[in-house]
Protein backbone atom coordinates (compact mmCIF):
# COMPACT_ATOMS: atom_id res chain seq x y z
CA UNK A 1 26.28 19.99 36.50
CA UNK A 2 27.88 23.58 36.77
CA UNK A 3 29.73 24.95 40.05
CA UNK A 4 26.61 27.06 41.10
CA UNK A 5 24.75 24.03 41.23
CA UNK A 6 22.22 24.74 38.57
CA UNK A 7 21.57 22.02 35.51
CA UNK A 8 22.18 23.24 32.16
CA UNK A 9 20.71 21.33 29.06
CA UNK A 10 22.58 21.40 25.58
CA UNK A 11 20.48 21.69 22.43
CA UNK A 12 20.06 18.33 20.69
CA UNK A 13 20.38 17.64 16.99
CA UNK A 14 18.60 15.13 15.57
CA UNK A 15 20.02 14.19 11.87
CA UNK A 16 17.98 12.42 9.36
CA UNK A 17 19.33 10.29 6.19
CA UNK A 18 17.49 11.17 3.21
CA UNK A 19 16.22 8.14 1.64
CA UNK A 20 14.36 7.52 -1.79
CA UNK A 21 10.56 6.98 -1.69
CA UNK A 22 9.68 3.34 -1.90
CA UNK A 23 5.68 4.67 -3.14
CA UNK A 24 6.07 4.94 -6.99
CA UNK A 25 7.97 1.20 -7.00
CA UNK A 26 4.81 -0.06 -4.18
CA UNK A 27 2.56 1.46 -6.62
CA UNK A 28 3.89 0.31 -9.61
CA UNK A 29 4.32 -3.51 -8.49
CA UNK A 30 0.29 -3.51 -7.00
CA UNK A 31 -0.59 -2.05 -10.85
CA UNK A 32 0.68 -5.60 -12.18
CA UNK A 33 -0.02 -7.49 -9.51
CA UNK A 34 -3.69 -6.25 -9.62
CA UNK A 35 -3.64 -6.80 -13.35
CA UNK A 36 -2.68 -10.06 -13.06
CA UNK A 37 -5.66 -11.10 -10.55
CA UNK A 38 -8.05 -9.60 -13.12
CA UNK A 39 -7.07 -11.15 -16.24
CA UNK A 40 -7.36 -14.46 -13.95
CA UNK A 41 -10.71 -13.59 -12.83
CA UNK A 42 -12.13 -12.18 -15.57
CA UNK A 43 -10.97 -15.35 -17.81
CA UNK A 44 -8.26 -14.01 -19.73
CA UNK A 45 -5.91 -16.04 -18.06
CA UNK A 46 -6.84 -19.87 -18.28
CA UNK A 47 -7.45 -21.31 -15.30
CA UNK A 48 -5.05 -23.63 -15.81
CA UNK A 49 -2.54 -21.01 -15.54
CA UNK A 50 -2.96 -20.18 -11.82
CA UNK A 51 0.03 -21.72 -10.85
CA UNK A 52 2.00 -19.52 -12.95
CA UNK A 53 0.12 -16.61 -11.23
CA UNK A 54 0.91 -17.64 -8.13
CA UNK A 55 4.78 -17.66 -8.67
CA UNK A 56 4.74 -14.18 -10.71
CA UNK A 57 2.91 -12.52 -7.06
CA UNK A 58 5.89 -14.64 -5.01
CA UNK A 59 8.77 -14.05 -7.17
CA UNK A 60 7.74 -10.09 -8.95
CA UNK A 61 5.23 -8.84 -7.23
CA UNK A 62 5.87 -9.32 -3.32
CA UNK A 63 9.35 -8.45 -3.25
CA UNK A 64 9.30 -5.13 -4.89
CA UNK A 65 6.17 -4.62 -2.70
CA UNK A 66 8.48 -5.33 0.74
CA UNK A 67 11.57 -3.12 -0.62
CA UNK A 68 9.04 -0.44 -0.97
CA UNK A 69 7.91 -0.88 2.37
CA UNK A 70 11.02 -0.89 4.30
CA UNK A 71 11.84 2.22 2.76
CA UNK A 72 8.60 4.08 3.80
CA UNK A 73 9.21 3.10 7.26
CA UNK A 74 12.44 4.44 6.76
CA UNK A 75 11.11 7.59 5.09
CA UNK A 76 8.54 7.91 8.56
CA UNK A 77 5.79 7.62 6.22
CA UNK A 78 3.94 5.28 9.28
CA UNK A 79 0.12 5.04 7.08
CA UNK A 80 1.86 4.34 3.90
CA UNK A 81 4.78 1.40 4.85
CA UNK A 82 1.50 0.34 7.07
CA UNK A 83 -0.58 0.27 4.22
CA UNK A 84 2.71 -1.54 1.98
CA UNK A 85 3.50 -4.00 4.36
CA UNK A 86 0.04 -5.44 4.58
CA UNK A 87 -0.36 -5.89 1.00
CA UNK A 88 3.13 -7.20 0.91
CA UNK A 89 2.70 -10.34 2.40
CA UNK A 90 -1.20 -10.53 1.08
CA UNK A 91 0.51 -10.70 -2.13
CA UNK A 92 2.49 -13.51 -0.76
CA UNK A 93 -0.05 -15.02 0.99
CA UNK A 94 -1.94 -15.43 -2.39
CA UNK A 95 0.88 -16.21 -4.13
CA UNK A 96 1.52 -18.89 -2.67
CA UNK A 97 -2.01 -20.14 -2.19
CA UNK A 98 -2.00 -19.94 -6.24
CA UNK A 99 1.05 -22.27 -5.92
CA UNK A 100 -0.73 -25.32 -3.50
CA UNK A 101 -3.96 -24.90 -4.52
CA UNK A 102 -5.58 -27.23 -7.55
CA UNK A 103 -6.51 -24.71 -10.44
CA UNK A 104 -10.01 -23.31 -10.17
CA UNK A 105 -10.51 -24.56 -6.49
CA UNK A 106 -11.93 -22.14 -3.74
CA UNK A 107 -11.61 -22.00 0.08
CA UNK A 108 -13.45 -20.96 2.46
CA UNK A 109 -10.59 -19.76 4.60
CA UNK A 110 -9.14 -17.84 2.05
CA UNK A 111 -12.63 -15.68 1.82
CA UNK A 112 -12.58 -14.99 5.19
CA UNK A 113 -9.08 -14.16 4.95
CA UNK A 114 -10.21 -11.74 2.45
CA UNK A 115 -13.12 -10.08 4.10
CA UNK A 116 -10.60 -9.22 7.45
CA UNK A 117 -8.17 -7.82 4.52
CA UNK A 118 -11.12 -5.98 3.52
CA UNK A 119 -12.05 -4.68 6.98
CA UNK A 120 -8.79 -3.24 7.31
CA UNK A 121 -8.16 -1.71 3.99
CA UNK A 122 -11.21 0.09 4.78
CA UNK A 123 -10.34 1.40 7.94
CA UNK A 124 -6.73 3.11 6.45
CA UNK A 125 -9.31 4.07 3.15
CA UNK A 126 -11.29 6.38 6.03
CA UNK A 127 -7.60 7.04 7.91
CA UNK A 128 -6.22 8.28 4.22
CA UNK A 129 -9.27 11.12 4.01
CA UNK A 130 -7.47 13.00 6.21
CA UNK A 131 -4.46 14.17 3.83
CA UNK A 132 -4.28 11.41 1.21
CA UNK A 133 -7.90 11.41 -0.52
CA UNK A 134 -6.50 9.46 -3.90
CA UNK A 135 -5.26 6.65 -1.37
CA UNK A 136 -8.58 6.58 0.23
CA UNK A 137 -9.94 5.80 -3.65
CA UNK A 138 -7.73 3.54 -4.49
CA UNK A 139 -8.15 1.21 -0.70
CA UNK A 140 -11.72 1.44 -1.37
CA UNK A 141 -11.50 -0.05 -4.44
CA UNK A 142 -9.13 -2.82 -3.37
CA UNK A 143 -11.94 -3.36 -0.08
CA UNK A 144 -14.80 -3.55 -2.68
CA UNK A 145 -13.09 -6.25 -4.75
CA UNK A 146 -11.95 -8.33 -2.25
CA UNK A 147 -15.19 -8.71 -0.78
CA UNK A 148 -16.40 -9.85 -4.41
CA UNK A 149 -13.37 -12.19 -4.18
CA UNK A 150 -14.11 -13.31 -0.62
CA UNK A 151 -17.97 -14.00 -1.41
CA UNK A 152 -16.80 -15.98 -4.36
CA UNK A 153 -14.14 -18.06 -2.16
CA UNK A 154 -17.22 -18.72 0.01
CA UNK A 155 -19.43 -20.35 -2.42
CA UNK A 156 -21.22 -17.17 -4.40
CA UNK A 157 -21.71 -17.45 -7.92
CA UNK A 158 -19.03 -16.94 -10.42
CA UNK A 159 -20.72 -13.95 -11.72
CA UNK A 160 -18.98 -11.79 -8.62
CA UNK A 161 -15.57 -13.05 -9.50
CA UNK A 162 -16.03 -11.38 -12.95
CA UNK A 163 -17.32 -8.03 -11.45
CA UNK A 164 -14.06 -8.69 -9.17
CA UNK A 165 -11.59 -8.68 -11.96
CA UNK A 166 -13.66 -5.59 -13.49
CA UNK A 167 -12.24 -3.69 -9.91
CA UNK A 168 -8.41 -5.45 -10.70
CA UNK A 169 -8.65 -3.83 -13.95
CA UNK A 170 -9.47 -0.35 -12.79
CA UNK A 171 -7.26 -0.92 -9.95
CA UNK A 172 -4.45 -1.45 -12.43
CA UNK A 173 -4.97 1.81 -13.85
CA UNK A 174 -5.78 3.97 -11.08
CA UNK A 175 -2.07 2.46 -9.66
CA UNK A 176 -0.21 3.05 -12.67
CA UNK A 177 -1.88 6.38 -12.41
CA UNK A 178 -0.63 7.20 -8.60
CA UNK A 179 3.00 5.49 -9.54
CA UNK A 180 3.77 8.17 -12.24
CA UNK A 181 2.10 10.89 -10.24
CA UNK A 182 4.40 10.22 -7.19
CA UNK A 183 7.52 9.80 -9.61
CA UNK A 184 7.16 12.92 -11.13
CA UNK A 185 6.11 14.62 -8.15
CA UNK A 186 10.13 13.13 -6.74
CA UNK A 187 11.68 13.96 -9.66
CA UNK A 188 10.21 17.73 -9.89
CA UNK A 189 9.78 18.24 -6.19
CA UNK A 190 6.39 19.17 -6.45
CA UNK A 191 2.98 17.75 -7.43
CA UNK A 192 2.69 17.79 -11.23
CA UNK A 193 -0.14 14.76 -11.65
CA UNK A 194 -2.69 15.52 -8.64
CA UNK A 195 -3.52 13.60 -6.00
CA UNK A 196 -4.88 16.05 -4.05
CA UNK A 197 -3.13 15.93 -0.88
CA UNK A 198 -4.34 18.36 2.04
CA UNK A 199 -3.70 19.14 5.51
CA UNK A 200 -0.36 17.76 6.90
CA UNK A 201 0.36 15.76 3.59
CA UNK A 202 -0.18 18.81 1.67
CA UNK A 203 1.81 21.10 3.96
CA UNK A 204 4.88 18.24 3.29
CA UNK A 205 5.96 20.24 0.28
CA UNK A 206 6.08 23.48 1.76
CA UNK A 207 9.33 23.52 3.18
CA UNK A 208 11.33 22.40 6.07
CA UNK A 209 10.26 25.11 8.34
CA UNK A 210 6.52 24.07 7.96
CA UNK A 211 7.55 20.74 9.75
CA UNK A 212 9.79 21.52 12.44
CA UNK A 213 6.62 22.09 15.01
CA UNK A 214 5.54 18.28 14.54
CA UNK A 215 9.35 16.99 13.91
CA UNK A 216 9.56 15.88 17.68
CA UNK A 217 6.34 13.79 17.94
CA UNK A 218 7.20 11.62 15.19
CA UNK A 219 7.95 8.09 15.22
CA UNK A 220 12.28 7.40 15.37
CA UNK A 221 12.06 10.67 17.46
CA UNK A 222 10.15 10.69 20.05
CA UNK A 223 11.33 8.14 23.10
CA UNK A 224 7.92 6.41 22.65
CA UNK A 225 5.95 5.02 20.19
């Protein structure tokens, strides 16, 4: 408080750490982990080879997936380490269900499991629309095939597993895709593959300046979430 009584404020300075993104290694690890489902659904894995599955998700595919998530809540990206982190433990989730569960059996639970997964990856697929239409694809996709997985868990005919694995397959390749889109666009600091951001996400690679108006809303800055 100064002598004439009257409050003065100080400008505050917020500093940020620049960290890597953790999207081209997320995308990268759900490419194999997708492929691997839909070689196993589609028969090209035998099914006595689900156990083997089940530890490659555990021991490859979920830990890459959780480094990649802590990173994008590091990186304020709030839709995409949301988006991470729930496939990062479904991956473990599965994973280990692979591990317990008697090759070829199904479960009831586990479909259910994966129509509420399905819900949800719909709901960030519509969320997504709003900068991030190639996410929105590619969490439609995923929604669509684990309701074909969840029906099948539930007692539907094998016929919908095999149309599942069809969506792992183009899953695989719309995620390799979106890894070495987002690793180029790093490396060159600036889209080169498109995934045809708009709006805010768009407006990301326009400079510093371009950002400033929303910096003080944002999560880590703001005094509540």
């Amino acid at each position: 408080m100064s002598t004439d009584g009257r409050r003065h404020f100080e400008q505050t300075r917020i500093v940020l750490r620049p960290v890597g993104s953790g999207l081209p290694l997320g995308f990268f690890a759900f490419a194999i982990g997708m492929l691997l489902l839909g070689c196993q659904a589609i028969g090209w894995i035998p099914v006595g080879e689900q156990h083997d599955v089940g530890l490659q998700l555990v021991a490859f595919v979920f830990p890459l997936e959780l480094i990649a998530t802590i990173f994008a809540f590091l990186a304020r990206d709030t839709l995409g380490a949301t988006t991470l982190g729930l496939f990062t433990t479904s991956w473990l989730a599965l994973g280990l269900d692979y591990l317990m569960s008697p090759p070829g059996s199904t479960s009831v639970t586990v479909g259910i499991y994966l129509f509420g997964f399905a819900t949800v990856a719909l709901l960030l697929a519509l969320l997504s629309t709003m900068g991030k239409p190639f996410f929105s694809a590619l969490l439609a996709l995923a929604s669509a095939r684990m309701v074909l997985s969840g029906a099948y868990e539930v007692g539907a005919g094998k016929t919908l597993l095999h149309v599942s694995g069809g969506f792992a397959i183009a899953l695989t390749a719309l995620a390799l895709y979106g890894g070495a889109a987002l690793a180029l666009e790093d490396a060159r600091q600036g889209e080169v593959l498109p995934l045809f951001r708009r709006g805010q996400a768009a407006a990301s690679f326009e400079g510093y300046d371009a950002q400033q108006e929303r910096l003080e809303a944002e999560p880590g800055v703001r005094p509540q979430l």
